[in-house]
Protein backbone atom coordinates (compact mmCIF):
# COMPACT_ATOMS: atom_id res chain seq x y z
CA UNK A 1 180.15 131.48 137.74
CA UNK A 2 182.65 132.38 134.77
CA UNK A 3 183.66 136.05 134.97
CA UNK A 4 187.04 137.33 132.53
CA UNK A 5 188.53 139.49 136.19
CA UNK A 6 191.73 137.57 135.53
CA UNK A 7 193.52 139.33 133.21
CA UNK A 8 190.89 138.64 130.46
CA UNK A 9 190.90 134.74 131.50
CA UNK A 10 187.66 133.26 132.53
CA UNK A 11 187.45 132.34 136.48
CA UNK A 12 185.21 130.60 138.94
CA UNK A 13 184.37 131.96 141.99
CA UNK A 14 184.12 130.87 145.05
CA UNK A 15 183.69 131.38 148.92
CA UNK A 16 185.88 129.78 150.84
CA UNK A 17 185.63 130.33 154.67
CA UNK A 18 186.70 128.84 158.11
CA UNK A 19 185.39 128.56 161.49
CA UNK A 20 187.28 128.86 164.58
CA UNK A 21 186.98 125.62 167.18
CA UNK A 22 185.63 126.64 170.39
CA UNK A 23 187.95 128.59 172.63
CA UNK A 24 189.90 129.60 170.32
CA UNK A 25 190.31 133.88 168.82
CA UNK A 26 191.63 134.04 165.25
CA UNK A 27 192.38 137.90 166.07
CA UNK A 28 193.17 137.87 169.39
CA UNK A 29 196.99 139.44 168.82
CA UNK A 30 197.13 142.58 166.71
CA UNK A 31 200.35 141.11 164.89
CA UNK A 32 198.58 138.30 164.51
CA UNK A 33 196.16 139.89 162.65
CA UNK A 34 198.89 141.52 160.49
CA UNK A 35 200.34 138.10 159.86
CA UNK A 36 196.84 136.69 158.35
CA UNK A 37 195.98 139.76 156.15
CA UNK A 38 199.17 139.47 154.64
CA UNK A 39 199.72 135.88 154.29
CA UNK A 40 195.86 136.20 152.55
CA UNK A 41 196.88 138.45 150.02
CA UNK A 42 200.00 136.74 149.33
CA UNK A 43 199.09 133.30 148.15
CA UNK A 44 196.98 135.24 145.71
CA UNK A 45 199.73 137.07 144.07
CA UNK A 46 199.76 133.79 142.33
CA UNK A 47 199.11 133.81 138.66
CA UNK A 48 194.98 132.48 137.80
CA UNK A 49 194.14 134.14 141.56
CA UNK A 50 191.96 137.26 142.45
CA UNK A 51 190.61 137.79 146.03
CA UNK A 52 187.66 139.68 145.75
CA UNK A 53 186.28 140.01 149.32
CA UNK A 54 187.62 139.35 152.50
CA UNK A 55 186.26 139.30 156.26
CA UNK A 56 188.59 138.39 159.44
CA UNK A 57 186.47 138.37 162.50
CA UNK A 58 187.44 136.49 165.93
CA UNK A 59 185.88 133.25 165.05
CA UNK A 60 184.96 133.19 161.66
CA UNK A 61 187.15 133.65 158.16
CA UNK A 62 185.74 134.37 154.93
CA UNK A 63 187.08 135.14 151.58
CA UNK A 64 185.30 136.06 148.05
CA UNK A 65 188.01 134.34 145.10
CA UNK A 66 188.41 133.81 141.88
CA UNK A 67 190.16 130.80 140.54
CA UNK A 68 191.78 129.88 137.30
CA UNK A 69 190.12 126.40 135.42
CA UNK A 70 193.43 125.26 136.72
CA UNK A 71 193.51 125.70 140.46
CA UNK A 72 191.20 124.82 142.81
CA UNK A 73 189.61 125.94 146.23
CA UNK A 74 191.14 123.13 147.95
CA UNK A 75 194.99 124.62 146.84
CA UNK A 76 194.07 127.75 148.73
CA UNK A 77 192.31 126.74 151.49
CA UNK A 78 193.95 123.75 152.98
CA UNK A 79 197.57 125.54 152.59
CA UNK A 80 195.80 128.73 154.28
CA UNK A 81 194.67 126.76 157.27
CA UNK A 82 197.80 124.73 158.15
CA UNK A 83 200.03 128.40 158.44
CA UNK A 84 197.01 130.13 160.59
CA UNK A 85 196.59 127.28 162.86
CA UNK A 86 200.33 126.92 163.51
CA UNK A 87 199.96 131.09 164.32
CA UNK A 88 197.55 130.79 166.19
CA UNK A 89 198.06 127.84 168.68
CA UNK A 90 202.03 130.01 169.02
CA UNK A 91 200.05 133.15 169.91
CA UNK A 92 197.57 131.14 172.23
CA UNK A 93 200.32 129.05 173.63
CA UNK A 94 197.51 126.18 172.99
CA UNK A 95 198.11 122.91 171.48
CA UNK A 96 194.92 121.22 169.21
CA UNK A 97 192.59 121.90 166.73
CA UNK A 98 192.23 125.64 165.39
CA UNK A 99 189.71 125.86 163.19
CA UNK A 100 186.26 123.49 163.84
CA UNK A 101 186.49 121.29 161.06
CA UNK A 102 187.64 121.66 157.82
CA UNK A 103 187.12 124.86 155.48
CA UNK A 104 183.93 125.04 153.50
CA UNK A 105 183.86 126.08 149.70
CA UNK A 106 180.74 127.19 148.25
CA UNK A 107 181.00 128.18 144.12
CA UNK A 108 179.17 131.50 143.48
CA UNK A 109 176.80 130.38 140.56
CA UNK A 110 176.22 133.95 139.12
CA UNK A 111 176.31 137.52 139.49
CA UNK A 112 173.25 138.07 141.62
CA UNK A 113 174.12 135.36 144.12
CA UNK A 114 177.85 137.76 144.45
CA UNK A 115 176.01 140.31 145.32
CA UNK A 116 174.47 138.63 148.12
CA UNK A 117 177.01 136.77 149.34
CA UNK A 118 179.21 140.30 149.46
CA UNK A 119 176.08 141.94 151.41
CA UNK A 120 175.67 139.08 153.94
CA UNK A 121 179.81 139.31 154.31
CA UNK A 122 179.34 143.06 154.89
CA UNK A 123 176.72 142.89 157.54
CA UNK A 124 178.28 139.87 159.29
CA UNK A 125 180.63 141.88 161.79
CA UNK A 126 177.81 143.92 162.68
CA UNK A 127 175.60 140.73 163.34
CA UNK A 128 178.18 139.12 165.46
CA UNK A 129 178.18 142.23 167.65
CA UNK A 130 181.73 143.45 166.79
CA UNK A 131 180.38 147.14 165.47
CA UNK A 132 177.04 149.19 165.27
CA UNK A 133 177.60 149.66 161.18
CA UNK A 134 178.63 147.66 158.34
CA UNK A 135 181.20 150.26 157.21
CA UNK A 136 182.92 150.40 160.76
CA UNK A 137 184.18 147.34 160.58
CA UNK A 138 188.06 147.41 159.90
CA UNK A 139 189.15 143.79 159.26
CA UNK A 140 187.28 143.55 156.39
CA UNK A 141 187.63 144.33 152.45
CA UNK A 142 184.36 146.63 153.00
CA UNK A 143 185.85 149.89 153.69
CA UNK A 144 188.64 149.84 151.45
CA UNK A 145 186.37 149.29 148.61
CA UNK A 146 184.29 152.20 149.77
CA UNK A 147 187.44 154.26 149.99
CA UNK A 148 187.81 154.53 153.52
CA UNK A 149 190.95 153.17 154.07
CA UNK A 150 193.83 152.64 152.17
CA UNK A 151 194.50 149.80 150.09
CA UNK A 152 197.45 148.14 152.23
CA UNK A 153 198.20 145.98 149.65
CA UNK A 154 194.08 144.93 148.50
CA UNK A 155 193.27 146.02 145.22
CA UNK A 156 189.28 145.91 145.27
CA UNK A 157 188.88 147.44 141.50
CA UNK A 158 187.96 143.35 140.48
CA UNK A 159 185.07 143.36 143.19
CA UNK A 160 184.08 147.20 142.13
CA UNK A 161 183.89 146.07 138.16
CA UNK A 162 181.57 143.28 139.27
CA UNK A 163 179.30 146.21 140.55
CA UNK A 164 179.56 149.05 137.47
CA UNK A 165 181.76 149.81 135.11
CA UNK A 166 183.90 152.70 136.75
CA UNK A 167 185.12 152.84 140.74
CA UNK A 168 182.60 155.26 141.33
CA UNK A 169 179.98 153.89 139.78
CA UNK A 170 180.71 150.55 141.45
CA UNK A 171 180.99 152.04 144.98
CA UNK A 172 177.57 154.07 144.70
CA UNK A 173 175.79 150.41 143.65
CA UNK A 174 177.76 148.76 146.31
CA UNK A 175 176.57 151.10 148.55
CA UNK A 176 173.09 150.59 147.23
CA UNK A 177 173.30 147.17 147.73
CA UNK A 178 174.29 147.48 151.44
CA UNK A 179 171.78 150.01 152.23
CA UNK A 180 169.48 147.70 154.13
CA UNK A 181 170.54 145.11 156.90
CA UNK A 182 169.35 141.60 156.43
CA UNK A 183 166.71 140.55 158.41
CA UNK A 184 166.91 138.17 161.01
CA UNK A 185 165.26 135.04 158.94
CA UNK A 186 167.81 135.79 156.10
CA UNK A 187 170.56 135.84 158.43
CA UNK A 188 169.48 132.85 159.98
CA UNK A 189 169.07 130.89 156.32
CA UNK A 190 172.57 132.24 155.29
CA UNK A 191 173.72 130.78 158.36
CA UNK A 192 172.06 127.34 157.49
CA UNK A 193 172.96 127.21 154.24
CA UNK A 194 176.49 127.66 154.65
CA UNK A 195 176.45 125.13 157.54
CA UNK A 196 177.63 128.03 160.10
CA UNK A 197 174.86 127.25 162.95
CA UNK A 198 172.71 123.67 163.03
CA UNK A 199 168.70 123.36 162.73
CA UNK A 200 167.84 122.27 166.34
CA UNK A 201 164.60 119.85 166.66
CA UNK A 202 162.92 118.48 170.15
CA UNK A 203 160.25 116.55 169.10
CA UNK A 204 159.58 113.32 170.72
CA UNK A 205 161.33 111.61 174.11
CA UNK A 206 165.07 111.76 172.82
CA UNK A 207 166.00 115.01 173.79
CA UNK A 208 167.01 117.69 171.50
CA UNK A 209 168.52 116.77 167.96
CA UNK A 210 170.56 119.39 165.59
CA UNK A 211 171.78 118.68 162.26
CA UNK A 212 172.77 120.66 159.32
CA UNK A 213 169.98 121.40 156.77
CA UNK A 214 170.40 123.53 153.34
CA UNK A 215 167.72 124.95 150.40
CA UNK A 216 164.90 124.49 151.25
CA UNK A 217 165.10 123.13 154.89
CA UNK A 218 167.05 126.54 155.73
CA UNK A 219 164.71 128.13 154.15
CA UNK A 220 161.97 126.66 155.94
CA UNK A 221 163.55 126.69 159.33
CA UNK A 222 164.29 130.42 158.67
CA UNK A 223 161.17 130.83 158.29
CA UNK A 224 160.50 129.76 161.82
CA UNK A 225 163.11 131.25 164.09
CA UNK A 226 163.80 130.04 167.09
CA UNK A 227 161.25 127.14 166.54
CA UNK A 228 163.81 125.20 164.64
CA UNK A 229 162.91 121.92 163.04
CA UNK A 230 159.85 121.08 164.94
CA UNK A 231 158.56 125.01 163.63
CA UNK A 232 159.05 123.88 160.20
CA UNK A 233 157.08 121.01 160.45
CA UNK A 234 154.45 122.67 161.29
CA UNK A 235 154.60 124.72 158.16
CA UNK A 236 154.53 121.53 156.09
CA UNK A 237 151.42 120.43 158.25
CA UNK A 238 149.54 123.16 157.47
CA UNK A 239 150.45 123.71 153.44
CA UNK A 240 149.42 119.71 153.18
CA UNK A 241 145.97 120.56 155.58
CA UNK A 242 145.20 123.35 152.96
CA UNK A 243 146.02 121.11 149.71
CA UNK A 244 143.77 118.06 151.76
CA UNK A 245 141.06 120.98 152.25
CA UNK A 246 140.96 120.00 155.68
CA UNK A 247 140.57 122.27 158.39
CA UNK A 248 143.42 124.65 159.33
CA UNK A 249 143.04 124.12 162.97
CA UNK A 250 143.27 120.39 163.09
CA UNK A 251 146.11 118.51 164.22
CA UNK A 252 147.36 115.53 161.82
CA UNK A 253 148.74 114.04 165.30
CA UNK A 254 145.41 113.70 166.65
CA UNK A 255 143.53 112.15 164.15
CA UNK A 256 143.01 108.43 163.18
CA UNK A 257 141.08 108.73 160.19
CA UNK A 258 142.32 108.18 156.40
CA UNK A 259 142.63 111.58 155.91
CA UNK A 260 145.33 111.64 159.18
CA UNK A 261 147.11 108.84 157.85
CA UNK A 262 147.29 110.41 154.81
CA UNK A 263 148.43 113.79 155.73
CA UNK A 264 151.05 112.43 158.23
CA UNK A 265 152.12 110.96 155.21
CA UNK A 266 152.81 113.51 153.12
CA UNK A 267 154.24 115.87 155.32
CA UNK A 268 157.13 113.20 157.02
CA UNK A 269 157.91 112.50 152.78
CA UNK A 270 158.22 116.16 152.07
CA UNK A 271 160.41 116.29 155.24
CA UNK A 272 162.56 114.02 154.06
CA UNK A 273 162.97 114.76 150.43
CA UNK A 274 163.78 118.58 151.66
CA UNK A 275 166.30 117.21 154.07
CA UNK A 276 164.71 118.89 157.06
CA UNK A 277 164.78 115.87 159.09
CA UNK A 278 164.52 112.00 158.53
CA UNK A 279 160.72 109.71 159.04
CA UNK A 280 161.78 108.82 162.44
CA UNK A 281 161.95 112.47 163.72
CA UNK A 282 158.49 113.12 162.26
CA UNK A 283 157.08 109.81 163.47
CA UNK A 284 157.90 110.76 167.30
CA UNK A 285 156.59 114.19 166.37
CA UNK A 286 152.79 112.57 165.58
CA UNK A 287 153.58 109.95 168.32
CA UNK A 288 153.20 107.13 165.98
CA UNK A 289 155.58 104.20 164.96
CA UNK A 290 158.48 104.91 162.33
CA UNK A 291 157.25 101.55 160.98
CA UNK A 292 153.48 102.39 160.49
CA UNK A 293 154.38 105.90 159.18
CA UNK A 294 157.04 104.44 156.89
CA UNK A 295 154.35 101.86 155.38
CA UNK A 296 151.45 104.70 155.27
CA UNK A 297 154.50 106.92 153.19
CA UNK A 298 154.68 104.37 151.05
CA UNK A 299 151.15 103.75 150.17
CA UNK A 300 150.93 107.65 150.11
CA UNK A 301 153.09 107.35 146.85
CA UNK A 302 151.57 105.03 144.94
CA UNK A 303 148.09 107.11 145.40
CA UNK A 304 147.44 109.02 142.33
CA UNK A 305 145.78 112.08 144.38
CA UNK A 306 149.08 112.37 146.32
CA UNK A 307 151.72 111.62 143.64
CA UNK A 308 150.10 114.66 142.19
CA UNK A 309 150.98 116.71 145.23
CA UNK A 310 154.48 115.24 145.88
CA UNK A 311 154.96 115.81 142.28
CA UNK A 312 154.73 119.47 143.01
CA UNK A 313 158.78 121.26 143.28
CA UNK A 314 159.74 120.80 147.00
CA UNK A 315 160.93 125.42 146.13
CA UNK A 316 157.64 126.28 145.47
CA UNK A 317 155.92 123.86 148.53
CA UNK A 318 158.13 125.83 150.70
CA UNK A 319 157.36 129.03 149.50
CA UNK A 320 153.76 127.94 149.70
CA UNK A 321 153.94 126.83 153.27
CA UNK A 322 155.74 130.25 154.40
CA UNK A 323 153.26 132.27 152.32
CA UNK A 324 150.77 130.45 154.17
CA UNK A 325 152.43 131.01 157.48
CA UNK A 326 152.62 135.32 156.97
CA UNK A 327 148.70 135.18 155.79
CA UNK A 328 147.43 133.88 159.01
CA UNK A 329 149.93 135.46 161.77
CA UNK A 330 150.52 139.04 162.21
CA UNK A 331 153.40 140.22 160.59
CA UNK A 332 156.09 142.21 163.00
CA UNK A 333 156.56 145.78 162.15
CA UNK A 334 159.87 145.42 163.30
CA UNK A 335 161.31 141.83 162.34
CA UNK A 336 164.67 142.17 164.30
């Protein structure tokens, strides 16, 4: 995403966040705190950097930035992480890993996907339990943008211009754009698709498996709550049932005829080419060998009648299958 919020200079933004290894409390010392915040603004008083959004909670880190052509998200974060961890494990007393892994950098494609990203930011301390309202948050870039606190040193008129073209006008759309809290299944896809949480699965004799999944696996595992991986397989079953015109109550496990096969098929190669889960997982989950399904897959792709269907963009088979999903189940009046 190319916006001119460096002195006229085009930029790429990006999010660029870190997750705290188990144990450990990014804010657990109020200097400490102090000592992050300012070490965050600092590196970008650097010429071809604008922070645009920032959120310090316990265990997580996230920053909104824009980056000269010439830098890179890497610069930032990897010098960012090696002064916070040595902080940290000083404050703690703690020797070992700070942060679980290293940071994650996702580039904001466009102006519409900012806005997003700045509203699921917003909401975040609220859905971690650390306040009752997005605005009450403190270590955050939120309320200084609103103009409830003072600057300190965080100039949010780059983040407000993204929004309208004067401060008001950018604080009454920002405000707008925060009015209503995500829902639990977009929280939970956010989640996913910044690799914050893992899709869990349970299908078959191995015990539980958990991986991460992005596109259209979150979004199909979103879809499905607390039924993780094995939920979202059954949302594949049924779209490929209703393209097979076979009836919605039938189980593809059960059956042994061609259309069975078939529909087994289908549904463990739409797995995989979403990245939910790999042909194994979905063989154990119709209790048949990986080595029958894998040959059946095959055959299922040379068959003109199901090219045609695999054929179809694995975006709009998911938001086929969840469609699907709403028209036959109640909907909750209150999803959260």
């Amino acid at each position: 995403m190319d916006h001119s919020v460096l002195a006229g200079e085009p930029a790429r933004i990006w999010h660029v966040y870190w997750q705290a290894a188990v144990g450990r409390d990014l804010l657990s010392d109020s200097e400490l705190v102090v000592r992050i915040r300012s070490h965050m603004l600092a590196v970008h008083r650097k010429l071809g950097r604008q922070l645009l959004y920032y959120l310090l909670m316990p265990t997580e880190i996230h920053l909104l930035t824009a980056l000269s052509a010439g830098d890179s998200a890497s610069s930032l974060a990897k010098g960012m992480a090696n002064v916070i961890s040595r902080w940290v494990r000083g404050v703690q007393g703690l020797p070992g890993p700070v942060f679980a892994g290293p940071y994650r950098a996702i580039e904001i494609p466009n102006a519409e996907a900012l806005c997003d990203e700045v509203r699921m930011l917003a909401w975040r301390p609220v859905e971690k339990g650390l306040c009752v309202a997005a605005t009450h948050y403190r270590h955050s870039a939120l309320r200084i943008a609103l103009g409830n606190r003072r600057p300190e040193g965080f100039h949010s008129a780059a983040l407000l211009g993204l929004f309208g073209p004067s401060v008001r006008e950018g604080r009454d759309a920002l405000r707008a754009r925060l009015a209503q809290r995500p829902s639990a299944p977009e929280v939970l896809r956010w989640e996913l698709d910044h690799s914050l949480v893992l899709a869990s699965g349970s299908t078959g004799s191995i015990g539980l498996m958990s991986h991460h999944v992005r596109g259209a696996a979150a979004a199909l595992v979103a879809a499905c709550g607390s039924e993780g991986i094995d939920g979202a397989l059954g949302l594949l079953e049924r779209w490929v049932l209703a393209k097979l015109r076979l009836a919605a109550h039938q189980s593809l496990a059960d059956g042994t005829e061609h259309d069975s096969a078939r529909g087994r098929a289908l549904v463990a190669t739409l797995a995989v080419r979403s990245g939910l889960c790999s042909a194994a997982f979905v063989a154990r989950r119709f209790n048949r060998a990986r080595a029958t399904l894998s040959e059946q897959m095959a055959a299922c792709r040379r068959r003109p009648a199901d090219r045609l269907i695999l054929e179809i963009p694995i975006s709009r088979v998911v938001r086929e299958a969840i469609d699907l999903a709403r028209q036959t189940k109640p909907r909750d009046a209150n999803p959260r």
